[in-house]
Protein backbone atom coordinates (compact mmCIF):
# COMPACT_ATOMS: atom_id res chain seq x y z
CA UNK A 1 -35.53 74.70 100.44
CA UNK A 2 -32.61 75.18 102.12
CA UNK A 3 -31.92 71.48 102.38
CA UNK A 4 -32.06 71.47 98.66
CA UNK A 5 -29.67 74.47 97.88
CA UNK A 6 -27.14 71.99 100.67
CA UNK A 7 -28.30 68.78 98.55
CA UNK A 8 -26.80 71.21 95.26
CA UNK A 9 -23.66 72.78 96.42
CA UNK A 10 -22.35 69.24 97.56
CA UNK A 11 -22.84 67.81 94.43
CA UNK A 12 -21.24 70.47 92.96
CA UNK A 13 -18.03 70.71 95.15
CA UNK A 14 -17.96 66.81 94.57
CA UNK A 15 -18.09 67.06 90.77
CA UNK A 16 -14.84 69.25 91.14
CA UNK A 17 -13.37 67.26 93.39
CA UNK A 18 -14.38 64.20 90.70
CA UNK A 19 -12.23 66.43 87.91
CA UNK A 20 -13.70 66.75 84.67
CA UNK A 21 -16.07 64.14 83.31
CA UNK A 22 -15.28 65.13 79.62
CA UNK A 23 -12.00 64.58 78.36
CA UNK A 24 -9.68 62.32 76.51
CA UNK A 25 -8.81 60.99 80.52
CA UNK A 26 -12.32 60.16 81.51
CA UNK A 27 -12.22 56.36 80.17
CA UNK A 28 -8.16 56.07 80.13
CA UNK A 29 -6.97 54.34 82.84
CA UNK A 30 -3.64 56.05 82.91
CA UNK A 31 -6.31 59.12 83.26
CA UNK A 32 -8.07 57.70 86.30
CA UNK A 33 -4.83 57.64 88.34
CA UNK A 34 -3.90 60.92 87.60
CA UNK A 35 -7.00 62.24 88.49
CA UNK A 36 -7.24 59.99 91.88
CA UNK A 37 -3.55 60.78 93.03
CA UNK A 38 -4.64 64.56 92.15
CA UNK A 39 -7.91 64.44 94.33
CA UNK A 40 -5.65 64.15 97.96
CA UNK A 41 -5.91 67.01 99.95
CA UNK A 42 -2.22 68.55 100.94
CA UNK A 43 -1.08 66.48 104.31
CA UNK A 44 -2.87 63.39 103.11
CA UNK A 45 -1.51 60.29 101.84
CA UNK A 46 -3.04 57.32 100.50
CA UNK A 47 -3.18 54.92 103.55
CA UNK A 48 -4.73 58.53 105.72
CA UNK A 49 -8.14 59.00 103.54
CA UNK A 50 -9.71 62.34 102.74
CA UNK A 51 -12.42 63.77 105.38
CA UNK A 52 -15.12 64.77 103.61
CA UNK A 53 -17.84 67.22 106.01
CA UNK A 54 -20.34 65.21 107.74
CA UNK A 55 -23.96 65.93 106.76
CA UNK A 56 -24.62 67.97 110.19
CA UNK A 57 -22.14 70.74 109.34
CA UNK A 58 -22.50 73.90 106.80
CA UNK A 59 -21.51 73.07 103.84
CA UNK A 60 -20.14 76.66 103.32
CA UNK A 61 -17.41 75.75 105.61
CA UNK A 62 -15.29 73.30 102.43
CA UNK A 63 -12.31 74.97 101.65
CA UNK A 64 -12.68 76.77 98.33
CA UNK A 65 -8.89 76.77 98.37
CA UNK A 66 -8.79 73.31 98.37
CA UNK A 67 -10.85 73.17 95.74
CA UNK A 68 -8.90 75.48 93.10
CA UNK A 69 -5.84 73.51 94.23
CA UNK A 70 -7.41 70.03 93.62
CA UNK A 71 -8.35 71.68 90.09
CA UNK A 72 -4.96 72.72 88.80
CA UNK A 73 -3.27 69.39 90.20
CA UNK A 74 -5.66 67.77 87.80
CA UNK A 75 -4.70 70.07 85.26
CA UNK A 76 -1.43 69.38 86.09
CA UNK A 77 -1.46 66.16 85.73
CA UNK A 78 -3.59 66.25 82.36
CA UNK A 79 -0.78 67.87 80.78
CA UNK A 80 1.80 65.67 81.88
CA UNK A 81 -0.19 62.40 80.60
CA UNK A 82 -0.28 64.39 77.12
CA UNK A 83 3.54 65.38 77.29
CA UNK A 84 4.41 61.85 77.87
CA UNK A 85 2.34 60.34 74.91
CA UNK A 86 3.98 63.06 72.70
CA UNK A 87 7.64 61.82 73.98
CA UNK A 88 6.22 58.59 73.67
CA UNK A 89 5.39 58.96 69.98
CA UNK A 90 8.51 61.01 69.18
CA UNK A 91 10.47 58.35 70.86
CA UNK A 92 12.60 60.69 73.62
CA UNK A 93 11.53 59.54 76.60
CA UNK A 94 12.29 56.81 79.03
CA UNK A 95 9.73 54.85 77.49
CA UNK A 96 9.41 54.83 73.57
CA UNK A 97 7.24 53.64 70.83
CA UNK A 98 7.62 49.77 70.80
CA UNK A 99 7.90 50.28 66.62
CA UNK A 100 10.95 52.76 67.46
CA UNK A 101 12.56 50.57 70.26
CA UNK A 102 12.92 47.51 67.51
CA UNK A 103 16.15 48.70 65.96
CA UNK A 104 17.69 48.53 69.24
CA UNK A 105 16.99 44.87 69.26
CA UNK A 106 17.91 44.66 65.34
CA UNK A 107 21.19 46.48 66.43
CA UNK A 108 22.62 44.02 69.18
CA UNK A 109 21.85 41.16 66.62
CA UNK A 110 23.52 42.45 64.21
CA UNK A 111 26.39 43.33 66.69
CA UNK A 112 26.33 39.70 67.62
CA UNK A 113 26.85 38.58 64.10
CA UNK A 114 28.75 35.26 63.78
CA UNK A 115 29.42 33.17 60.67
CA UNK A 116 26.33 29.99 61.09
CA UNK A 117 27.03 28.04 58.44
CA UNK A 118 28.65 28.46 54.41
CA UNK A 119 27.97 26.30 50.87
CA UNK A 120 31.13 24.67 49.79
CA UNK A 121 30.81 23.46 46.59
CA UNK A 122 33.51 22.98 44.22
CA UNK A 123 35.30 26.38 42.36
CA UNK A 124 35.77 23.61 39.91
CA UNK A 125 32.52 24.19 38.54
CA UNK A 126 30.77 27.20 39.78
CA UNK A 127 34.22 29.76 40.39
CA UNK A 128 33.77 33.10 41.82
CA UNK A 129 30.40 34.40 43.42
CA UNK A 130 29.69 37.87 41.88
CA UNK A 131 26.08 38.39 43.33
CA UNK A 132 23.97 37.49 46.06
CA UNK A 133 19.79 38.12 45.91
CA UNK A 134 17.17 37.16 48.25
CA UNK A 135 13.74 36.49 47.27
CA UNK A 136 11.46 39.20 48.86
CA UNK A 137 10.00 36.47 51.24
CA UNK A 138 13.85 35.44 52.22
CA UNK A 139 12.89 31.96 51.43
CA UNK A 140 15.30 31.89 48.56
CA UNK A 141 18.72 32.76 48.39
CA UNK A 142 20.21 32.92 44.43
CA UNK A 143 23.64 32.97 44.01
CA UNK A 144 25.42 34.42 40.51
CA UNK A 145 28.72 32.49 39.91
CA UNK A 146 31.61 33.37 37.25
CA UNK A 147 31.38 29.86 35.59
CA UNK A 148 27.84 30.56 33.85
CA UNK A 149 26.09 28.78 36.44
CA UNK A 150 23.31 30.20 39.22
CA UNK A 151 23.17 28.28 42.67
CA UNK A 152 19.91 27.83 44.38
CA UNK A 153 19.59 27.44 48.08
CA UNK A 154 17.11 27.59 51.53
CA UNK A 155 19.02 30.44 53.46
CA UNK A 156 18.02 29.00 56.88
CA UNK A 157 18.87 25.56 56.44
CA UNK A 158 21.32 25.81 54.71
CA UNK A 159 20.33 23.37 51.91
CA UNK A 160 20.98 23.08 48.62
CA UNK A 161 18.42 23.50 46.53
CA UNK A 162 19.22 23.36 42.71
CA UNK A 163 22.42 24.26 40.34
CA UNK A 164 21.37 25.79 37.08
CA UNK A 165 24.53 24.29 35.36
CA UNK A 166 24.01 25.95 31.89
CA UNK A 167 22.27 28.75 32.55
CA UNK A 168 24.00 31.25 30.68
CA UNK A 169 27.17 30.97 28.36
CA UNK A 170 29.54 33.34 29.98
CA UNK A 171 29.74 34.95 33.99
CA UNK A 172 26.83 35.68 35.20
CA UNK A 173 26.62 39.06 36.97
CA UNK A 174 23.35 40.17 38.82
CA UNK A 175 19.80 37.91 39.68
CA UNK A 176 17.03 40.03 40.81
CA UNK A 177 13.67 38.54 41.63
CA UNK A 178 10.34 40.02 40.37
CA UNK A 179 8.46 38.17 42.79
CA UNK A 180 8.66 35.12 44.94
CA UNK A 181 8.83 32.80 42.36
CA UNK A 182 9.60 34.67 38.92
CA UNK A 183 13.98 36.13 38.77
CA UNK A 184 15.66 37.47 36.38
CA UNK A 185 20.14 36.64 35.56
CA UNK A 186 22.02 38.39 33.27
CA UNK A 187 25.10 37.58 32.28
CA UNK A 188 28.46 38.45 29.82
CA UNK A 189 27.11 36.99 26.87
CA UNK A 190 24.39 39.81 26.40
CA UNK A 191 21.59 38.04 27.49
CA UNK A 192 19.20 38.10 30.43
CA UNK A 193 17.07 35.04 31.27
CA UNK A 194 13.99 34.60 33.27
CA UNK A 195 13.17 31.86 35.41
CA UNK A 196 10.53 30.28 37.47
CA UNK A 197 11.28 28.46 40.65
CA UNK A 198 8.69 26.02 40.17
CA UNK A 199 10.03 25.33 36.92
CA UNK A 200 13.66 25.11 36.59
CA UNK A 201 14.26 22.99 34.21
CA UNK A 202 14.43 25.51 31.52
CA UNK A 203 14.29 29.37 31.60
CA UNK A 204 10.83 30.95 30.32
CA UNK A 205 12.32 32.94 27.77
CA UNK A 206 15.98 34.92 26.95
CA UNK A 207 15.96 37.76 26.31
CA UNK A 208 18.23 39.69 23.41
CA UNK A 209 18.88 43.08 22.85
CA UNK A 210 22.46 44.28 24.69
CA UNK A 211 25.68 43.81 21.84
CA UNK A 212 27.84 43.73 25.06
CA UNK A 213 28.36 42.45 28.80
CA UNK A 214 24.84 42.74 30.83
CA UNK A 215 26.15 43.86 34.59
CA UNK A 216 22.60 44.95 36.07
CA UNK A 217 18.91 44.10 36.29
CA UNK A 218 16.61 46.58 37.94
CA UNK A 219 12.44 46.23 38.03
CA UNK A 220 9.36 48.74 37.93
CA UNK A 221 7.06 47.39 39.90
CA UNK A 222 4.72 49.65 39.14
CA UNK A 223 4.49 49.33 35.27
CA UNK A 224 6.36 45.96 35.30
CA UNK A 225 9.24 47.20 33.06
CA UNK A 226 12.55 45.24 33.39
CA UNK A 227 15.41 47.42 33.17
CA UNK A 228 19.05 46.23 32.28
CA UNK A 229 22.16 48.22 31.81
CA UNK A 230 25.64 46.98 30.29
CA UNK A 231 28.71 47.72 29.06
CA UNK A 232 27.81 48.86 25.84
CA UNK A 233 26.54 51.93 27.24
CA UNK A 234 22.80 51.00 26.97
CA UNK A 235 19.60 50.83 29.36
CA UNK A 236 16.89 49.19 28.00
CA UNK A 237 13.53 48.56 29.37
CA UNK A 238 11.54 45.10 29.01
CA UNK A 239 7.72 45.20 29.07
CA UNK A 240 6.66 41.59 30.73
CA UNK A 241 3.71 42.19 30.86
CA UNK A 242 3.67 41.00 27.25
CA UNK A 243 6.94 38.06 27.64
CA UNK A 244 6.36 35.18 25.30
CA UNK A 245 8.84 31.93 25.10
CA UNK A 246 10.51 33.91 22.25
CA UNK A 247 11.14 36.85 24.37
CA UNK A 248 8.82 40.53 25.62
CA UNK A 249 9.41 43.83 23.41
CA UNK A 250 11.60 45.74 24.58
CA UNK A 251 13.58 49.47 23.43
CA UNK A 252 16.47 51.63 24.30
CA UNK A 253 15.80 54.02 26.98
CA UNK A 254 19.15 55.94 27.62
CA UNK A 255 22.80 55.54 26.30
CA UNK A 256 26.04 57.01 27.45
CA UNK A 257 29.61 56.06 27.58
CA UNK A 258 31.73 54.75 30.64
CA UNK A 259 28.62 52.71 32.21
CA UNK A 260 29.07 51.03 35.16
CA UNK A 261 25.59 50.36 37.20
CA UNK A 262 22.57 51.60 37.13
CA UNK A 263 19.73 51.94 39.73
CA UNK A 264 16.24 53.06 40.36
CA UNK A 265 14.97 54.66 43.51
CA UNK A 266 12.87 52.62 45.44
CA UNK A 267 9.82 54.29 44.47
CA UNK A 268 11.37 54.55 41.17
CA UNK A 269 10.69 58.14 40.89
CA UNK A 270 14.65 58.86 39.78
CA UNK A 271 17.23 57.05 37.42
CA UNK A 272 21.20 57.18 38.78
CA UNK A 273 23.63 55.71 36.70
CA UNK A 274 27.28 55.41 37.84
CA UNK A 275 30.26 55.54 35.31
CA UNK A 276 33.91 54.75 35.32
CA UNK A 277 34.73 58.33 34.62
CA UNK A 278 33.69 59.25 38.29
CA UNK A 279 30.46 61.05 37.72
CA UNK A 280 26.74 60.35 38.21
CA UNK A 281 24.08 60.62 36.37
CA UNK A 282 20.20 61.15 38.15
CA UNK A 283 17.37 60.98 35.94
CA UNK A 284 14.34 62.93 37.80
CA UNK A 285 10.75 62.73 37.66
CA UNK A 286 11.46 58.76 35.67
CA UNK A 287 9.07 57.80 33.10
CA UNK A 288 10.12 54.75 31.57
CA UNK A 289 7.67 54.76 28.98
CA UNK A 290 9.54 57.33 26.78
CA UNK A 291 13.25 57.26 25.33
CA UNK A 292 15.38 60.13 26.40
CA UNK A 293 16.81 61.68 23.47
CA UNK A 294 20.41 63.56 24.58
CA UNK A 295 23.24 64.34 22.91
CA UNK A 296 25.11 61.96 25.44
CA UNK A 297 28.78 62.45 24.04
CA UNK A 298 29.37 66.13 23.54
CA UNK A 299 27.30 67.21 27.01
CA UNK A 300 29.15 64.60 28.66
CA UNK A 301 32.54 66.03 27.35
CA UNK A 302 31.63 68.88 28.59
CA UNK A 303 30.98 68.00 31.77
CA UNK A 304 34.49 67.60 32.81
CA UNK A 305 35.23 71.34 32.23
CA UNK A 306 32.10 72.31 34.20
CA UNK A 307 32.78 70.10 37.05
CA UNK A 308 34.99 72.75 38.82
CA UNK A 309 33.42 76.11 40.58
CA UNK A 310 34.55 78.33 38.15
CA UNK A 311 33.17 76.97 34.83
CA UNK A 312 30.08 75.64 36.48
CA UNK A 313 27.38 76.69 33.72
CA UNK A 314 24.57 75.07 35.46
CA UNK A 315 23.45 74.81 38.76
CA UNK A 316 24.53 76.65 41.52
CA UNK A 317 28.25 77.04 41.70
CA UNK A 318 30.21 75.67 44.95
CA UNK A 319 31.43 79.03 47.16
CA UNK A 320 33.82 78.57 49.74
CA UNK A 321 33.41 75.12 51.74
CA UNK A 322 30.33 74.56 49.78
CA UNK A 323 30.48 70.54 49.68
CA UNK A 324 27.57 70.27 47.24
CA UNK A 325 28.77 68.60 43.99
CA UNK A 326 28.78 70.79 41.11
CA UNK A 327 25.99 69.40 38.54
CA UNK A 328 24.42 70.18 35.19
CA UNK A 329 21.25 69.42 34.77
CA UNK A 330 19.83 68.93 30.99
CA UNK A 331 16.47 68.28 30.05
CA UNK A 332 15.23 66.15 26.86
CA UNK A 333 12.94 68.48 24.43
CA UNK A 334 10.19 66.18 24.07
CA UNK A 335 9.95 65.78 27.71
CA UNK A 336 9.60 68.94 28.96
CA UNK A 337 5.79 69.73 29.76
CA UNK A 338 4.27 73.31 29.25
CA UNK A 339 4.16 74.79 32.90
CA UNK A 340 5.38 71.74 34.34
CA UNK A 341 8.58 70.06 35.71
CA UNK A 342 9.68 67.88 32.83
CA UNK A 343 9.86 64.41 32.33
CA UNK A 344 13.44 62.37 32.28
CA UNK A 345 15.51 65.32 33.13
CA UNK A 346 19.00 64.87 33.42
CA UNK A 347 21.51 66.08 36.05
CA UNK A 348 25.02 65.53 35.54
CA UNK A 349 26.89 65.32 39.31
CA UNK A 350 30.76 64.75 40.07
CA UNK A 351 29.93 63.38 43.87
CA UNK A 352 32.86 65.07 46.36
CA UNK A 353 35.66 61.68 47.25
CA UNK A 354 37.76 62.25 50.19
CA UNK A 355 41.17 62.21 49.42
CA UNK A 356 40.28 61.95 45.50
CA UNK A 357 40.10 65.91 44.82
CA UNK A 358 42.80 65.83 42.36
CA UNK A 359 42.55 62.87 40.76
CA UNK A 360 40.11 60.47 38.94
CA UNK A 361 37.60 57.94 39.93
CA UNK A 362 35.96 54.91 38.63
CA UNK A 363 32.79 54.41 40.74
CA UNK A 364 32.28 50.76 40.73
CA UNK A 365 29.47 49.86 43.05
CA UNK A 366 26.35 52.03 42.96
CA UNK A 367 23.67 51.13 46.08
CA UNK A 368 19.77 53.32 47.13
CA UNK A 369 19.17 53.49 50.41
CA UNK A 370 15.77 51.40 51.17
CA UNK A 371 13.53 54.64 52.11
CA UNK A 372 15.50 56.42 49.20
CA UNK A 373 17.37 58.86 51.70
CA UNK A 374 20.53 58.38 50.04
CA UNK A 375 23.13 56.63 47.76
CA UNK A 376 25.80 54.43 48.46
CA UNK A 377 28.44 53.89 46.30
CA UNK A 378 31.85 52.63 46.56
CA UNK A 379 34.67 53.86 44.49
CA UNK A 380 38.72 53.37 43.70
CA UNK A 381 41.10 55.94 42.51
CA UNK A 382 42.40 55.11 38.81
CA UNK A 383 45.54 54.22 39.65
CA UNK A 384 43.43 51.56 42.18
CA UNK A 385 45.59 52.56 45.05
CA UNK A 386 42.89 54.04 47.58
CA UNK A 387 39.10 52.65 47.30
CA UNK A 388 36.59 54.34 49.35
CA UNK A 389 32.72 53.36 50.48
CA UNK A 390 30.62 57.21 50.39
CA UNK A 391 26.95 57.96 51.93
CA UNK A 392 25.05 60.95 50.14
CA UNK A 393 21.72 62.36 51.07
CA UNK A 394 19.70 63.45 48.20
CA UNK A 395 19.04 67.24 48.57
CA UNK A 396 15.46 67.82 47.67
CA UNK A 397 14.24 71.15 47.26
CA UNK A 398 11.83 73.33 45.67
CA UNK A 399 12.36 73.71 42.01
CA UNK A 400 14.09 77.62 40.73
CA UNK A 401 12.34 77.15 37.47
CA UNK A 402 9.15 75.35 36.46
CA UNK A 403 11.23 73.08 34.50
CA UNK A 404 14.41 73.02 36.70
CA UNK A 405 14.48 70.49 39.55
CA UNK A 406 16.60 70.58 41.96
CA UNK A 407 18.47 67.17 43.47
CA UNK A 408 21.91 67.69 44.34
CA UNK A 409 24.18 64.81 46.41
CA UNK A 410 25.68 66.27 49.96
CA UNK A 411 28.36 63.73 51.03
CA UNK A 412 27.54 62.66 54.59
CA UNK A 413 29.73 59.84 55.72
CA UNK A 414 32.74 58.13 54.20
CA UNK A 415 35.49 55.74 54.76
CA UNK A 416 38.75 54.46 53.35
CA UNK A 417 38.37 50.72 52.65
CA UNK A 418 41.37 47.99 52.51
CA UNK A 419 41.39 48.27 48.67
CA UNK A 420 42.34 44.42 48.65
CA UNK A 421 41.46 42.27 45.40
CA UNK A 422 42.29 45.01 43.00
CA UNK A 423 40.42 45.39 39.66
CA UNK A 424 37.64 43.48 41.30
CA UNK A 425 34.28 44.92 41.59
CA UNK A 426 33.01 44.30 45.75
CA UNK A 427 29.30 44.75 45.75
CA UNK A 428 28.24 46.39 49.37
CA UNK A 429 24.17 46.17 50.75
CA UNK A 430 21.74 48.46 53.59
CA UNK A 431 20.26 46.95 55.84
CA UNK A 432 16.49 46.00 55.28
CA UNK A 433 15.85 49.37 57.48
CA UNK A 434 18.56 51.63 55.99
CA UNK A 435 20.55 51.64 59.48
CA UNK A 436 23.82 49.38 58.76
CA UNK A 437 25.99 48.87 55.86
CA UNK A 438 27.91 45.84 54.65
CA UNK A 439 30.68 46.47 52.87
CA UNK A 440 33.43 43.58 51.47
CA UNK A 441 36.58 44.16 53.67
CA UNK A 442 39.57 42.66 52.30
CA UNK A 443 39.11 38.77 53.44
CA UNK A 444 35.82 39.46 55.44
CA UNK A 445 33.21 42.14 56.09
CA UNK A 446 32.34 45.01 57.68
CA UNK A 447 29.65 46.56 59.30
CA UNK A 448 28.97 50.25 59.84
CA UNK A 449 26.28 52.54 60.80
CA UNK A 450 25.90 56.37 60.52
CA UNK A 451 26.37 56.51 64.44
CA UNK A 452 27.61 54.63 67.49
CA UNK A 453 23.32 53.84 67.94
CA UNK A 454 23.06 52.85 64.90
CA UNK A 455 20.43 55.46 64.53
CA UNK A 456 18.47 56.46 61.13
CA UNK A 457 20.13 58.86 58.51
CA UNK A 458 17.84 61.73 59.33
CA UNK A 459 18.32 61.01 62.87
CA UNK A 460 21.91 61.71 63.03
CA UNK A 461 22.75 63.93 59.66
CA UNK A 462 25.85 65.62 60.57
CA UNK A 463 26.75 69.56 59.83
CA UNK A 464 30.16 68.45 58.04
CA UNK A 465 30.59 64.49 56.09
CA UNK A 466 31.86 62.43 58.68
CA UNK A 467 33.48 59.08 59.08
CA UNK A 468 31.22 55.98 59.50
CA UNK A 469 31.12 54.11 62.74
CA UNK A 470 32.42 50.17 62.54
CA UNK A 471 30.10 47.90 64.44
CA UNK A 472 32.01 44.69 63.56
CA UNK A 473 34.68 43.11 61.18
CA UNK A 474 34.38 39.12 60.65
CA UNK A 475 37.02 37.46 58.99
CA UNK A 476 35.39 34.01 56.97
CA UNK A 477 36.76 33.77 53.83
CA UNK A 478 40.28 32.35 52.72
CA UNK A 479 39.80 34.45 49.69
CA UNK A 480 38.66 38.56 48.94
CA UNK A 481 35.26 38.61 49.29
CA UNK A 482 33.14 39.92 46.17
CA UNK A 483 29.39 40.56 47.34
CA UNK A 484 27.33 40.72 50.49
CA UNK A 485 23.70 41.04 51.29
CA UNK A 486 21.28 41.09 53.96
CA UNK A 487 18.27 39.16 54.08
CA UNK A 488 14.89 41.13 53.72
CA UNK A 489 12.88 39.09 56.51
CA UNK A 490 15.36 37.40 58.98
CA UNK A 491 17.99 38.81 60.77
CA UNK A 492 20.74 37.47 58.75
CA UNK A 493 23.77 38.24 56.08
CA UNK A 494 25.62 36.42 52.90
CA UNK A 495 28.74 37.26 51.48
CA UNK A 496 30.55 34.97 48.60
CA UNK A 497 34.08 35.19 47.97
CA UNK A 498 36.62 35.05 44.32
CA UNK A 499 37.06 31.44 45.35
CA UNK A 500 33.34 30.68 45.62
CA UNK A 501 32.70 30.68 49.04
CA UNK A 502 29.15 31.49 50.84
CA UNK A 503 29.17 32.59 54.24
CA UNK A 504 26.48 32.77 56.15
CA UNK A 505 26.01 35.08 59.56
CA UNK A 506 23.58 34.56 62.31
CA UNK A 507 23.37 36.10 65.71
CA UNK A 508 25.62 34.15 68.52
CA UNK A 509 25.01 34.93 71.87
């Protein structure tokens, strides 16, 4: 019997020496070599083995203390495994999630950015590039010109593919794609035309409906609503779900003076709609399917008395060094859901300039941030003397009211552009993954980032707006460059120029 009670206790000081045989280490490798580096008895290494007590001596004799030290090293080291897979995930350690190390590799590509290769075709016929828009494969790269024509060609080989010559009667302003194969032009004679790639021959339809300049195309993907804004004040959706050659129906969703671009959130949960007069407008909670009925002139009137701290009648008024914009926020009647937030609301925000304070702006180019973190827009003073490129986070929080949401803009970074090519509108572009900016700089372009890493937005939000951080300038055009834009799926950039230039960039090493 005795042998037995032996034949027991031996197992049982060698399970404990073993470590645990539950646990999320007892089939991870990493686990195993914790556990065998923690089973060395003090004054042992690995090239002196353990002694273990022969089978002639008492087996009361093993060291309980080596035991209950053996146990907490494995403890020990059980913990640090776990710490270093949570650093791991949250990126802070030496090693980091491969998915989180990527933009480093993204970042010294596009810190290596050289021009590759440009389309020179004759301003004769085509004139200035006002728009640039990859196809969401990057397959495609469409090109809107100021001579009514759209230029078609492979972005990586730099091949032509097809000129629509004729494809609308005046400039044409924006091209957005629906799809791979189906894209959308509008254009200053108050038209928007849809195309097929593999049928360009002729458009599928035109459609009618703007009495003045089209300057943007936007698309629900989830309800497949086209939505087009122009000078005439108007937004109006297009349901293509129901296009024939004659055209799709189609109504007027929202009107207001002074329109310059319009937007929708990548999830297209929110409206924003940028004006000449220097203030935004964010539609919350979007529904597309209904009209929102405002009285558009007289609250917008009013809006520049209510802009200041003082006569702020809505919203929370600025105190001190406050940098939230003052807003207004309006709601239609017939959107507004019993015990609900309502449909469409309206906010009303003048977005804080640097150095603009005391005088007007025209906000010309209106950009989302891919995630929908923030806005990007890019502005000039009215006299056109300073022109500035602005980052705001959208401030979500939880509603005061049932029916009063809350989405204020908190300038985060800014800075003061060359303001070359005056009167022109300069179109500036994210990155695919929200990190860099391009923005048209005088005869070239510029890239920034939020930070010297080139880290995310949420990564590196700073207590007070500060300036952005210039990765590169490259200097390609002979004339002011117009429009840039990244490519969705390879790690390149376009910009096209006033006299019709198309630059692309490509890493050089």
């Amino acid at each position: 019997m005795s042998s037995d009670r032996r034949k027991e206790r031996k197992d049982d000081a060698e399970s404990q020496l073993d470590g645990p045989s539950d646990g999320g280490s007892a089939g991870d490798p990493d686990g195993d070599l914790y556990q065998a580096e923690g089973s060395l008895s003090p004054g042992t290494t690995s090239d002196q083995p353990q002694q273990r007590p022969t089978r002639g001596s008492d087996e009361s004799s093993i060291d309980t203390g080596l035991i209950n030290s053996t146990a907490k090293q494995s403890l020990s080291s059980g913990n640090n495994v776990f710490w270093w897979l949570r650093e791991r995930c949250l990126g802070r350690g030496v090693v980091v999630d491969p998915f989180r190390e990527n933009f480093r590799i993204m970042t010294s590509l596009y810190s290596s950015m050289n021009p590759a290769d440009s389309v020179n075709l004759s301003t004769r016929t085509h004139g200035a590039v006002f728009n640039l828009e990859y196809s969401p494969d990057g397959s495609v790269l469409a090109v809107a010109c100021e001579q009514t024509e759209v230029l078609l060609f492979d972005p990586i080989s730099s091949r032509h593919i097809k000129t629509l010559v004729e494809a609308h009667e005046d400039c044409v302003n924006n091209i957005r794609f629906l799809d791979n194969r189906l894209f959308a032009t509008c254009s200053d004679d108050t038209t928007i035309a849809l195309w097929d790639l593999r049928k360009l021959n002729s458009k599928v339809c035109t459609l009618h409906g703007h009495t003045s300049w089209v300057k943007n195309i936007e698309y629900d993907t989830n309800t497949r609503l086209l939505v087009t804004s122009g000078f005439d004040g108007n937004v109006i959706t297009w349901d293509t779900n129901r296009f024939t050659e004659d055209g799709c129906p189609h109504k007027k969703f929202f009107h207001t003076r002074y329109l310059m671009r319009m937007r929708l959130t990548p999830d297209c949960s929110k409206m924003l709609i940028s004006t000449s007069s220097g203030y935004l407008l964010i539609l919350h909670d979007l529904d597309l399917t209904q009209s929102l009925e405002v009285g558009s002139y007289r609250i917008l009137r009013a809006r520049r008395t209510t802009a200041s701290p003082d006569s702020a009648t809505s919203g929370s008024p600025r105190r001190g060094n406050d940098s939230r914009p003052a807003s207004n926020k309006l709601f239609s009647p017939a959107s507004q859901r019993e015990g609900g937030s309502p449909r469409n609301s309206l906010e009303v925000v003048t977005p804080e300039i640097p150095g603009e304070r005391d005088r007007g702006n025209c906000i010309t180019s209106l950009q989302l941030h891919p995630k929908g973190l923030a806005t990007l827009i890019r502005c000039s003073s009215n006299t056109d003397d300073q022109e500035w490129t602005c980052v705001y986070e959208f401030q979500e929080g939880a509603p005061v009211r049932a029916v009063s949401p809350r989405c204020s803009l908190k300038l985060t970074h800014y800075i003061e552009e060359a303001n070359v090519g005056r009167g022109y509108i300069k179109e500036l572009c994210f990155s695919p993954d929200g990190r860099l900016i391009c923005s048209p700089y005088g005869y070239g372009i510029r890239l920034m980032a939020f930070d010297d890493q080139c880290s995310e937005l949420v990564d590196c939000l700073p207590k007070e707006s500060s300036c952005l951080k210039e990765i590169r300038s490259i200097y390609s055009h002979s004339d002011v460059v117009l429009t840039t834009k990244f490519s969705p799926t390879h790690c390149q950039l376009a910009s096209g120029c006033l006299s019709g230039r198309v630059s692309l960039y490509q890493p050089k090493f």
